[in-house]
N, C-alpha and C. Protein backbone atom coordinates (compact mmCIF):
# COMPACT_ATOMS: atom_id res chain seq x y z
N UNK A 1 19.78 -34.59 6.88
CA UNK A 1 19.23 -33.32 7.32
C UNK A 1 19.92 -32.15 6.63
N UNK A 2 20.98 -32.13 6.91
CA UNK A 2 22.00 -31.17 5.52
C UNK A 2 21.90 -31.19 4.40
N UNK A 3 21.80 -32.10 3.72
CA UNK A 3 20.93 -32.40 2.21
C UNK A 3 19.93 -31.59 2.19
N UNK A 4 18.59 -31.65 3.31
CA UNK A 4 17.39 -30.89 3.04
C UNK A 4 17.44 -29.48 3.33
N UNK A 5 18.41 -29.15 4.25
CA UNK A 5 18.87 -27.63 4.52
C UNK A 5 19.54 -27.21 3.23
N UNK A 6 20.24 -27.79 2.57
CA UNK A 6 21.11 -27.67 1.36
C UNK A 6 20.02 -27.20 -0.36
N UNK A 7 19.14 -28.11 -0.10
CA UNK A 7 18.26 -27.76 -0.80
C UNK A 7 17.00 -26.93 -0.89
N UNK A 8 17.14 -26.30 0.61
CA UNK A 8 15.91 -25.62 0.81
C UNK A 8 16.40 -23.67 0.88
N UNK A 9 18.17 -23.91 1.00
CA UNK A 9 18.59 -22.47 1.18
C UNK A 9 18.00 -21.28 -0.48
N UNK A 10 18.04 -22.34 -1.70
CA UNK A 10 17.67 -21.76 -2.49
C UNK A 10 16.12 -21.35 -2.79
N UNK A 11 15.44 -21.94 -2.26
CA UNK A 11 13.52 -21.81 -2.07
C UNK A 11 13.87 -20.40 -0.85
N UNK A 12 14.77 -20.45 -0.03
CA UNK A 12 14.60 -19.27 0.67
C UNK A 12 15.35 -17.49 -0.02
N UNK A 13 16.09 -18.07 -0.51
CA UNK A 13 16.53 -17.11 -1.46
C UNK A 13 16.65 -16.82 -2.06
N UNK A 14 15.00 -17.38 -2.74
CA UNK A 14 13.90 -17.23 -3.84
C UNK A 14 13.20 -15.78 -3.44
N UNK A 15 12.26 -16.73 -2.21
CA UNK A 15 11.22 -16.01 -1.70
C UNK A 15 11.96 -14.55 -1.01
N UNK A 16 12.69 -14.26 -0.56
CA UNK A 16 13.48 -13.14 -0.12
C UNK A 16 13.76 -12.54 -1.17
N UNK A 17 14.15 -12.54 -2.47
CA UNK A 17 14.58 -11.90 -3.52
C UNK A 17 12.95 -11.33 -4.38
N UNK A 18 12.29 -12.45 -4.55
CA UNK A 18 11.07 -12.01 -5.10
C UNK A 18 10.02 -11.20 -4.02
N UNK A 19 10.53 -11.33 -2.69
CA UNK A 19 9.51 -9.94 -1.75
C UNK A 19 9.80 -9.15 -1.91
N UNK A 20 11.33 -9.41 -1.93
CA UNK A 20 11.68 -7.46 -2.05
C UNK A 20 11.48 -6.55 -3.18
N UNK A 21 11.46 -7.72 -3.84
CA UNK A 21 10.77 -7.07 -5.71
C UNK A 21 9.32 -6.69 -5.68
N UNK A 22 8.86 -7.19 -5.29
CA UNK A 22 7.02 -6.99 -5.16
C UNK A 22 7.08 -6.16 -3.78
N UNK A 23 7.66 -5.94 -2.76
CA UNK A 23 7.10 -4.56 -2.17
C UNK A 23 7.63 -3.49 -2.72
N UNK A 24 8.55 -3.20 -3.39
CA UNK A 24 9.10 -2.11 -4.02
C UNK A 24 8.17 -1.91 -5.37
N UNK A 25 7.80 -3.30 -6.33
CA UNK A 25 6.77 -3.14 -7.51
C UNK A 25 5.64 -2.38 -7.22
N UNK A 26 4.74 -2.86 -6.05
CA UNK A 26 3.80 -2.39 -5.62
C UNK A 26 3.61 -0.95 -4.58
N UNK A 27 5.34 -0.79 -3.89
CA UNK A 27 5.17 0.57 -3.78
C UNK A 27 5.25 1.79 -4.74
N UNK A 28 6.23 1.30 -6.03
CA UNK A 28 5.39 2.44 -7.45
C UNK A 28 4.43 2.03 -8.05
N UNK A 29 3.55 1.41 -7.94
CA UNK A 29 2.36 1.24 -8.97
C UNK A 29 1.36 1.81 -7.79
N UNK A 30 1.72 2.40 -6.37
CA UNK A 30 0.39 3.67 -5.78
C UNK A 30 -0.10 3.10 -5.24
N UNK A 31 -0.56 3.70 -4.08
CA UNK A 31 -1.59 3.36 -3.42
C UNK A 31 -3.28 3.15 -3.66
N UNK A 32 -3.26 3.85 -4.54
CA UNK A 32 -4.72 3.73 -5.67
C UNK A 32 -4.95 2.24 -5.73
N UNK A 33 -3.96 1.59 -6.14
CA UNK A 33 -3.99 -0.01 -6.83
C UNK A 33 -4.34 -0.72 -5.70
N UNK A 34 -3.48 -0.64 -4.60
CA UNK A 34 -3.63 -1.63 -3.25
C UNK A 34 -4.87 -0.90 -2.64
N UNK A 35 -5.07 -0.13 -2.09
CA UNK A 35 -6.14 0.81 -1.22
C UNK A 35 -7.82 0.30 -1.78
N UNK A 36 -7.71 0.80 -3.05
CA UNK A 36 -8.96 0.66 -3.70
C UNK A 36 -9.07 -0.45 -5.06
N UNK A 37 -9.15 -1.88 -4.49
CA UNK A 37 -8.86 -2.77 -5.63
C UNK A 37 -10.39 -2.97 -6.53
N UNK A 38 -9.58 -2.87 -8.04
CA UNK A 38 -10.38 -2.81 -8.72
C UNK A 38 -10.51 -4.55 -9.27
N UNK A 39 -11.92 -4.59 -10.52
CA UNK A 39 -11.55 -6.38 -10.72
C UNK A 39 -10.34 -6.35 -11.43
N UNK A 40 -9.69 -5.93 -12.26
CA UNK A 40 -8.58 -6.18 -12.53
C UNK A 40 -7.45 -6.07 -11.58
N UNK A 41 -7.48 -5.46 -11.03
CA UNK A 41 -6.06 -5.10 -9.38
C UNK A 41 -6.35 -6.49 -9.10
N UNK A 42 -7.57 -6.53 -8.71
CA UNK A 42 -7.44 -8.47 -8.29
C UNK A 42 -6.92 -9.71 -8.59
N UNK A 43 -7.48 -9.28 -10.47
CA UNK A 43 -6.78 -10.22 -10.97
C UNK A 43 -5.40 -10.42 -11.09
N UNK A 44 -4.59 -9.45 -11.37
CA UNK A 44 -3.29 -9.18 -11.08
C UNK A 44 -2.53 -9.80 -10.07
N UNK A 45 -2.97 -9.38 -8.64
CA UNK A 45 -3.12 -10.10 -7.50
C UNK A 45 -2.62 -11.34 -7.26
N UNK A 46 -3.99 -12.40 -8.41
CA UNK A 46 -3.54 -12.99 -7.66
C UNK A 46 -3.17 -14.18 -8.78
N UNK A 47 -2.65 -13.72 -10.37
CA UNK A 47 -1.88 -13.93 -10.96
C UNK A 47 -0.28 -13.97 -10.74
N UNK A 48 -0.06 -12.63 -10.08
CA UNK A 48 1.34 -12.58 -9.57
C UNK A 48 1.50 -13.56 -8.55
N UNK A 49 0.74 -13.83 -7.64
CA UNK A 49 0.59 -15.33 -6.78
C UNK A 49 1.41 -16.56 -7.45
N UNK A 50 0.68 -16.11 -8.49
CA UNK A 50 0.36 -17.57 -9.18
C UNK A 50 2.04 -17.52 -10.32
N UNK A 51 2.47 -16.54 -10.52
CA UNK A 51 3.73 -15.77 -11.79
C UNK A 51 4.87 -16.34 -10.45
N UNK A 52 4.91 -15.84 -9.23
CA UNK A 52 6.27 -16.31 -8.55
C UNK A 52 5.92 -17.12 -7.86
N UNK A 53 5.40 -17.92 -7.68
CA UNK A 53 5.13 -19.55 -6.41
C UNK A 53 6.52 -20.80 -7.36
N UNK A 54 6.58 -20.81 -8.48
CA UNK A 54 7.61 -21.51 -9.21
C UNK A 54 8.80 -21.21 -8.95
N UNK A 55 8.97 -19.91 -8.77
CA UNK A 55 10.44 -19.57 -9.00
C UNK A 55 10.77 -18.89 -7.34
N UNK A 56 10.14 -18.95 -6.45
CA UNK A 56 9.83 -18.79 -5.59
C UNK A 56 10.72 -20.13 -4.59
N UNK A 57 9.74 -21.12 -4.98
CA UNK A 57 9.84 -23.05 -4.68
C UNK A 57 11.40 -23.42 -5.80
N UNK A 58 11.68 -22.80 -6.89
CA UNK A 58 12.97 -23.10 -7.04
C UNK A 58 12.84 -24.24 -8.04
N UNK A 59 10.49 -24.75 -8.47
CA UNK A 59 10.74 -25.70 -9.02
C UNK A 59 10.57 -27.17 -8.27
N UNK A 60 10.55 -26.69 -6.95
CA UNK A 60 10.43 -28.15 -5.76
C UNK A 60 9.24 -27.35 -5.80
N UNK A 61 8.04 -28.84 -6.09
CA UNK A 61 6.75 -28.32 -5.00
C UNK A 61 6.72 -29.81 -3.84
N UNK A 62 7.60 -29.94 -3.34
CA UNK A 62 7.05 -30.80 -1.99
C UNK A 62 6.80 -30.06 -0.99
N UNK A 63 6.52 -30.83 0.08
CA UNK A 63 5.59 -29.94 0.69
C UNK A 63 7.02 -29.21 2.19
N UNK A 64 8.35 -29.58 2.20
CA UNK A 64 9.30 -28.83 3.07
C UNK A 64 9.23 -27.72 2.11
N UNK A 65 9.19 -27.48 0.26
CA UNK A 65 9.63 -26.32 -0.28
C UNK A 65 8.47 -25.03 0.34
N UNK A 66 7.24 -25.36 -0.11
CA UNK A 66 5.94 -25.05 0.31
C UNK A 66 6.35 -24.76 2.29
N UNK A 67 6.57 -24.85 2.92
CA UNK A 67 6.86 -24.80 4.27
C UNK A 67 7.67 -23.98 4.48
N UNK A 68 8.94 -23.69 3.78
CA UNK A 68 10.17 -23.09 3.94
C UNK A 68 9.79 -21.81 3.30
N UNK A 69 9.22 -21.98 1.99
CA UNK A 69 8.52 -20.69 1.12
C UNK A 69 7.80 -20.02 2.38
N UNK A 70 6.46 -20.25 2.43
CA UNK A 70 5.31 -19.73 3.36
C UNK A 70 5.82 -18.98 4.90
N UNK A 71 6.71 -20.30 5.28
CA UNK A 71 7.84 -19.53 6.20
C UNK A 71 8.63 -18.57 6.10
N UNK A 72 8.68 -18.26 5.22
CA UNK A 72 10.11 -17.25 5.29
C UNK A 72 8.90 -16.02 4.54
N UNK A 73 7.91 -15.93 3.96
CA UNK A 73 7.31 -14.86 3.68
C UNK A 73 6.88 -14.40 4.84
N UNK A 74 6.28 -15.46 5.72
CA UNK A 74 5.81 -14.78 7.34
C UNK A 74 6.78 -13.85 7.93
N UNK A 75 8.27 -14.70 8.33
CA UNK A 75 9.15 -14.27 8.95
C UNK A 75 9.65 -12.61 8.25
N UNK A 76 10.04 -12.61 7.19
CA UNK A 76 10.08 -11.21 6.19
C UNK A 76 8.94 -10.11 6.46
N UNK A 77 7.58 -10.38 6.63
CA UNK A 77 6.43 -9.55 6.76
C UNK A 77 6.56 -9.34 8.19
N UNK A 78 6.77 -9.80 9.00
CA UNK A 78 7.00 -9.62 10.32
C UNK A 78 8.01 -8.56 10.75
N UNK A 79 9.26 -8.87 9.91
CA UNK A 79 10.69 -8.47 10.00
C UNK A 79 10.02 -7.09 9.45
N UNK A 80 9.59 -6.91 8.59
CA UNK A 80 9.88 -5.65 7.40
C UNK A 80 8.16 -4.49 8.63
N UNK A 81 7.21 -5.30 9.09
CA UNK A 81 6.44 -4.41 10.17
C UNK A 81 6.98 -4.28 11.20
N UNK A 82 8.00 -4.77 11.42
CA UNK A 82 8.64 -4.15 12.81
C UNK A 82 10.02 -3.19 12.20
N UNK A 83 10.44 -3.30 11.16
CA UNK A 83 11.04 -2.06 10.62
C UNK A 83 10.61 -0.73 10.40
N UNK A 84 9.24 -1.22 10.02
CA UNK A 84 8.56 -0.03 9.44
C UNK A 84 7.91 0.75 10.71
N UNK A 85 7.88 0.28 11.62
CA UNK A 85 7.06 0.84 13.33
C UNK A 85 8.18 1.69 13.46
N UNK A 86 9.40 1.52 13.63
CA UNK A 86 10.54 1.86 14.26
C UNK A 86 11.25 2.86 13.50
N UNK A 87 11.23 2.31 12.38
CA UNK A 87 12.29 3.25 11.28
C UNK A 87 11.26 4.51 10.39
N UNK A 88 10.96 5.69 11.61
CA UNK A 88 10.20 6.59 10.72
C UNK A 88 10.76 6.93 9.39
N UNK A 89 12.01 6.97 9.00
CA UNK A 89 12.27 7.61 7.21
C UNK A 89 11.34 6.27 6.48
N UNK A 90 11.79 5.34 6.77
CA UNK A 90 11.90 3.92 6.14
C UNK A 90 9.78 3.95 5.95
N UNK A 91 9.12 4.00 7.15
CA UNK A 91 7.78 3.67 6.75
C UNK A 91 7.28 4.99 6.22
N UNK A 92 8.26 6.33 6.08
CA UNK A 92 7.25 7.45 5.01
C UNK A 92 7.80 7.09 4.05
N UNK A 93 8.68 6.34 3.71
CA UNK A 93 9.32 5.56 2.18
C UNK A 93 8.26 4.84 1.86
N UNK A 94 7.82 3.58 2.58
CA UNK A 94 6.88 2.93 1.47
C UNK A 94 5.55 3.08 2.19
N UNK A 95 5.41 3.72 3.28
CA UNK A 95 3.43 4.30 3.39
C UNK A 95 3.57 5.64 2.74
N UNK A 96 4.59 6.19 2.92
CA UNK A 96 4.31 7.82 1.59
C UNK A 96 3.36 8.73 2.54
N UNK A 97 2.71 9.75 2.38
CA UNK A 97 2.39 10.50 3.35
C UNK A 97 0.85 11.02 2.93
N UNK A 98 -0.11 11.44 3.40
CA UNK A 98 -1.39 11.61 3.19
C UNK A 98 -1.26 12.97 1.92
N UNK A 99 -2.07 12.97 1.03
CA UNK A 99 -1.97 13.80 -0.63
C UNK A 99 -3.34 14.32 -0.41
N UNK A 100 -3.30 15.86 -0.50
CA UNK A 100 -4.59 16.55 -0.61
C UNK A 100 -4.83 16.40 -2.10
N UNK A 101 -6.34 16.34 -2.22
CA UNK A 101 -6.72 16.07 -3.16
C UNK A 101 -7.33 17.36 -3.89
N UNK A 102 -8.34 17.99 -3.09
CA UNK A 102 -9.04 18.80 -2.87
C UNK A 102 -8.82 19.94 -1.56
N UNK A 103 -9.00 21.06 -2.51
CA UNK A 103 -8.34 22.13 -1.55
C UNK A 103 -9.20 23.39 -1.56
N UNK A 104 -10.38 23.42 -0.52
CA UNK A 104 -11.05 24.91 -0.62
C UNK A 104 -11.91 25.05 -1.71
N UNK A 105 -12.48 23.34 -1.86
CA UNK A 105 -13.37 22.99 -2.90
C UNK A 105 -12.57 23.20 -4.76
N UNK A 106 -11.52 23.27 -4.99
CA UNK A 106 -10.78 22.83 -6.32
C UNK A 106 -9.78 21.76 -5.87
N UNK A 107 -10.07 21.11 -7.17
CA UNK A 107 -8.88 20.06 -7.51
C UNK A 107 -7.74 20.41 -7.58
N UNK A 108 -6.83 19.68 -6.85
CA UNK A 108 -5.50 19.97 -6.64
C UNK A 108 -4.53 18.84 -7.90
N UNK A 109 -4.76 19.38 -9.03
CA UNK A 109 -4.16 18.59 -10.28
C UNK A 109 -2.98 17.92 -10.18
N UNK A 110 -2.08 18.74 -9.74
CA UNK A 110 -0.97 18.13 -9.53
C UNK A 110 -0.72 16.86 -8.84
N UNK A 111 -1.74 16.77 -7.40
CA UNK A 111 -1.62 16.21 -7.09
C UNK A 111 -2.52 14.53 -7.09
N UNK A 112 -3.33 15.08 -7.64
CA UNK A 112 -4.53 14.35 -8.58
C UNK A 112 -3.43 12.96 -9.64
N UNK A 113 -2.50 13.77 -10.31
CA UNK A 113 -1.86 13.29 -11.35
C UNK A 113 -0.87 12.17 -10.66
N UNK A 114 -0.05 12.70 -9.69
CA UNK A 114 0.99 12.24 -8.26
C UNK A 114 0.42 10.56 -7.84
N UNK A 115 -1.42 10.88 -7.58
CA UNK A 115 -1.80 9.92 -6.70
C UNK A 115 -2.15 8.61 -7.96
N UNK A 116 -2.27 9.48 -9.37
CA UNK A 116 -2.86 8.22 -10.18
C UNK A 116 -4.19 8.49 -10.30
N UNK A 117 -5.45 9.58 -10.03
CA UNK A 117 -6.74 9.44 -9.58
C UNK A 117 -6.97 10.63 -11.06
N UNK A 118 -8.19 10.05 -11.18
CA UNK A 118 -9.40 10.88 -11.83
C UNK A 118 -9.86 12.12 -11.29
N UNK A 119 -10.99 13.12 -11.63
CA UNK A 119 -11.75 13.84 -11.29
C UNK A 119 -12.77 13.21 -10.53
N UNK A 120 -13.44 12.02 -12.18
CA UNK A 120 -14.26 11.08 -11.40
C UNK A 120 -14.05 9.86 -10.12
N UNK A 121 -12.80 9.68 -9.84
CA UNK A 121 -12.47 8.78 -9.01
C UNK A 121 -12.64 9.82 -7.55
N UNK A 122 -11.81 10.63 -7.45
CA UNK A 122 -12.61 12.02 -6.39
C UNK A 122 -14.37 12.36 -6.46
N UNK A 123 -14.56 12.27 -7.53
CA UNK A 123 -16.04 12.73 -7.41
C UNK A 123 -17.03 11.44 -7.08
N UNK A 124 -16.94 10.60 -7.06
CA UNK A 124 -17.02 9.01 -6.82
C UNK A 124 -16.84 9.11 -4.77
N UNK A 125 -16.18 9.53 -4.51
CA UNK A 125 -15.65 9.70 -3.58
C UNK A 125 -16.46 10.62 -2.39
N UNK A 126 -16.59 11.77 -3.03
CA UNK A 126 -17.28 12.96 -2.43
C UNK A 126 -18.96 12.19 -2.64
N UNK A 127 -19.61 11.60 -3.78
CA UNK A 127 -20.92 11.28 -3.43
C UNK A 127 -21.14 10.19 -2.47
N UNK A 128 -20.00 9.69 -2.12
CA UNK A 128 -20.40 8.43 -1.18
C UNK A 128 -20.55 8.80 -0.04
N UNK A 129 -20.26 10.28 0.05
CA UNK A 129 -20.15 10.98 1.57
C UNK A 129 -21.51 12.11 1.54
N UNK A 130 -22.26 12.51 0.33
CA UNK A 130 -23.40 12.74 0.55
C UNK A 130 -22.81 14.49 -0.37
N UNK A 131 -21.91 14.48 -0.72
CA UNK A 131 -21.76 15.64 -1.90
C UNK A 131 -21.78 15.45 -3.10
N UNK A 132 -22.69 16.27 -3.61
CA UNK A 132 -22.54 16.38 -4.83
C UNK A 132 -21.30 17.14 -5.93
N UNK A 133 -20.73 18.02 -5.58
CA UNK A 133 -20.13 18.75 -6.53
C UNK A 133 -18.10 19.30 -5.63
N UNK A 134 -17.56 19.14 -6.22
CA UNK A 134 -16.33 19.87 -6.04
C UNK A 134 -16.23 20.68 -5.02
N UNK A 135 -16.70 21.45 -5.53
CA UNK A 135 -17.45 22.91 -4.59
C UNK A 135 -17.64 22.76 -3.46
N UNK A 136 -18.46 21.80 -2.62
CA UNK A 136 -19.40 21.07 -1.75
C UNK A 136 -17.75 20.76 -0.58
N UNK A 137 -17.10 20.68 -1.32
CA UNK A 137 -15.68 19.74 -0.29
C UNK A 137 -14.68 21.05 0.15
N UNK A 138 -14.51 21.15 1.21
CA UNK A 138 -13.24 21.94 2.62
C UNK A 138 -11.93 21.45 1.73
N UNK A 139 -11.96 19.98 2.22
CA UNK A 139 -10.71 19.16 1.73
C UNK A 139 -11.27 18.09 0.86
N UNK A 140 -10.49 17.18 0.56
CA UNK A 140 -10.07 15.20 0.29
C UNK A 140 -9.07 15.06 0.14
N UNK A 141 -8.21 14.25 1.01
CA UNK A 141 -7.15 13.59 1.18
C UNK A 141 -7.21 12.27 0.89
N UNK A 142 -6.18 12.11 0.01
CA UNK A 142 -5.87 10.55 -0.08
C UNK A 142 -4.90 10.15 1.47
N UNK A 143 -5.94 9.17 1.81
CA UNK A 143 -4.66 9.06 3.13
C UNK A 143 -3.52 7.53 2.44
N UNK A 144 -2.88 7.62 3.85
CA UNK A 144 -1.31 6.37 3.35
C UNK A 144 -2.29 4.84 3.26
N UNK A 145 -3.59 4.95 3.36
CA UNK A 145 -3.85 3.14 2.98
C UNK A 145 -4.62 3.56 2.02
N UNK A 146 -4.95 4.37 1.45
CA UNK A 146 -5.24 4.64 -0.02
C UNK A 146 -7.12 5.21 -0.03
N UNK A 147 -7.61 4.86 1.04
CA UNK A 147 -9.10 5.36 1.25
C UNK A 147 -8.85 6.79 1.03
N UNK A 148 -10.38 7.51 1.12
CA UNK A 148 -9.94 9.19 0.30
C UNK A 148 -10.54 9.45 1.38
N UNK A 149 -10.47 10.83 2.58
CA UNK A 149 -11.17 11.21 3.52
C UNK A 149 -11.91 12.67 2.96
N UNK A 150 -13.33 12.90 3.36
CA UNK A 150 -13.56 14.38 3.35
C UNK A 150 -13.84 15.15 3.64
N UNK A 151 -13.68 16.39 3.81
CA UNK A 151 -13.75 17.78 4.44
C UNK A 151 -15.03 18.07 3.90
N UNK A 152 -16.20 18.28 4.35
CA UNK A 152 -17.39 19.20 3.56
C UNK A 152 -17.49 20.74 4.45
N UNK A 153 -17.00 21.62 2.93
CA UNK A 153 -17.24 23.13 3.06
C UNK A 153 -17.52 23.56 4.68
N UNK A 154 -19.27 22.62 4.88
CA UNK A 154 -19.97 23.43 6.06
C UNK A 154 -19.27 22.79 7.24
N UNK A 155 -18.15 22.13 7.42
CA UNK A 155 -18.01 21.29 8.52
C UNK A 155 -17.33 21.92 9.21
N UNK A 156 -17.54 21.73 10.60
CA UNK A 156 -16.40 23.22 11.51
C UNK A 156 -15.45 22.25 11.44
N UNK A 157 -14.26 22.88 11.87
CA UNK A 157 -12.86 22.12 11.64
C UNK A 157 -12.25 22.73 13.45
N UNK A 158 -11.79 22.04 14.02
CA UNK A 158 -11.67 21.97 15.26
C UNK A 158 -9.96 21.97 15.60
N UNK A 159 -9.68 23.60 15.76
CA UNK A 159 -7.94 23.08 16.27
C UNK A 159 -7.33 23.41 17.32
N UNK A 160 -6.38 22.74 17.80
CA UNK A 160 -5.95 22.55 18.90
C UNK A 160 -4.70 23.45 19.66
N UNK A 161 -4.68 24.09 20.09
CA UNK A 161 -3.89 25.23 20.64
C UNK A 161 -2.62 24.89 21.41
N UNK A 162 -2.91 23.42 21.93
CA UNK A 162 -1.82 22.36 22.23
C UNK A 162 -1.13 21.94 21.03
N UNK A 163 0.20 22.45 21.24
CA UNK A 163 1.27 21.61 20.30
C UNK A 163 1.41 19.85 20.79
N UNK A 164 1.94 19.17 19.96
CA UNK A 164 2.18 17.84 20.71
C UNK A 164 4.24 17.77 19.91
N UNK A 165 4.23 17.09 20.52
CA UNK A 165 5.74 17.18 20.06
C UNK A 165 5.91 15.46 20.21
N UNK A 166 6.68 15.52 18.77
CA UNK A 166 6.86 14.01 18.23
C UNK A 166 7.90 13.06 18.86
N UNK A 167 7.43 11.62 19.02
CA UNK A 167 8.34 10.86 19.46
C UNK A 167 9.71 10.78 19.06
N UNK A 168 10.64 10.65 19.37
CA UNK A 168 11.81 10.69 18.51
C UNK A 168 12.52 9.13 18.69
């Protein structure tokens, strides 16, 4: 039984070394990439799947390595969403915070450039919501799961005179 614990500590501190590399990879390559997958984002996907499952397993594919792997990615994704509930700095670290896109009907470039996005990837955006032109949009926000929300010009905007005051 120590033998198989002996040989399985390195498949675990595989998979622990290569998560923490791929949530940090994938928190600079944007929310653009994860939010809105393109066919290539896919392929990527699920190449990188396929790039660390070897070095991951350590090279063992029986089926305790495969068990211990799969296991310990659960246990880590679990671990790292109950960090991220709790530890507000920690989840505006890797959810990042909602990016106006569009502001009073102009493009907000800067931040256009920030998110990784096009004109046309915004304007793509605004026709799926029934606008045609720049102009046409209040706001667009990229929110933290990467979907784009939008403000149209004519829309009343509704605010609240109640402060709320944040959990601490």
């Amino acid at each position: 039984m120590s033998k198989l614990i002996s040989e399985l500590l390195p498949v675990i501190g595989h998979t622990v070394v290569i998560y923490l590399f791929l949530m940090i990879a994938l928190r600079v390559a944007g929310r653009h990439q994860i939010g809105q997958l393109s066919v290539i984002d896919l392929v990527v996907l699920i190449l990188l799947g396929s790039a660390v499952e070897t070095a991951m397993v350590n090279g063992d594919t029986s089926l305790a390595a495969g068990i211990a792997c799969s296991g310990t990615l659960l246990i880590l994704n679990r671990l790292f969403t109950w960090l991220i509930q709790r530890v507000r700095p920690l989840n505006r670290e890797l959810n990042g915070d909602p990016i106006t896109l569009i502001s009073d009907g102009r493009f907000v470039e800067e931040n256009l450039r920030r998110a990784g996005l096009t004109h046309e990837d915004v304007l793509q955006a605004l026709r799926a919501r029934g606008l045609a032109d720049v102009s046409e949009a209040r706001f667009a926000v990229m929110e933290v799961n990467g979907s784009i929300t939008v403000i149209p010009r004519h829309a009343k905007v509704h605010r609240s005179s109640r402060t709320t005051k944040e959990a601490t």
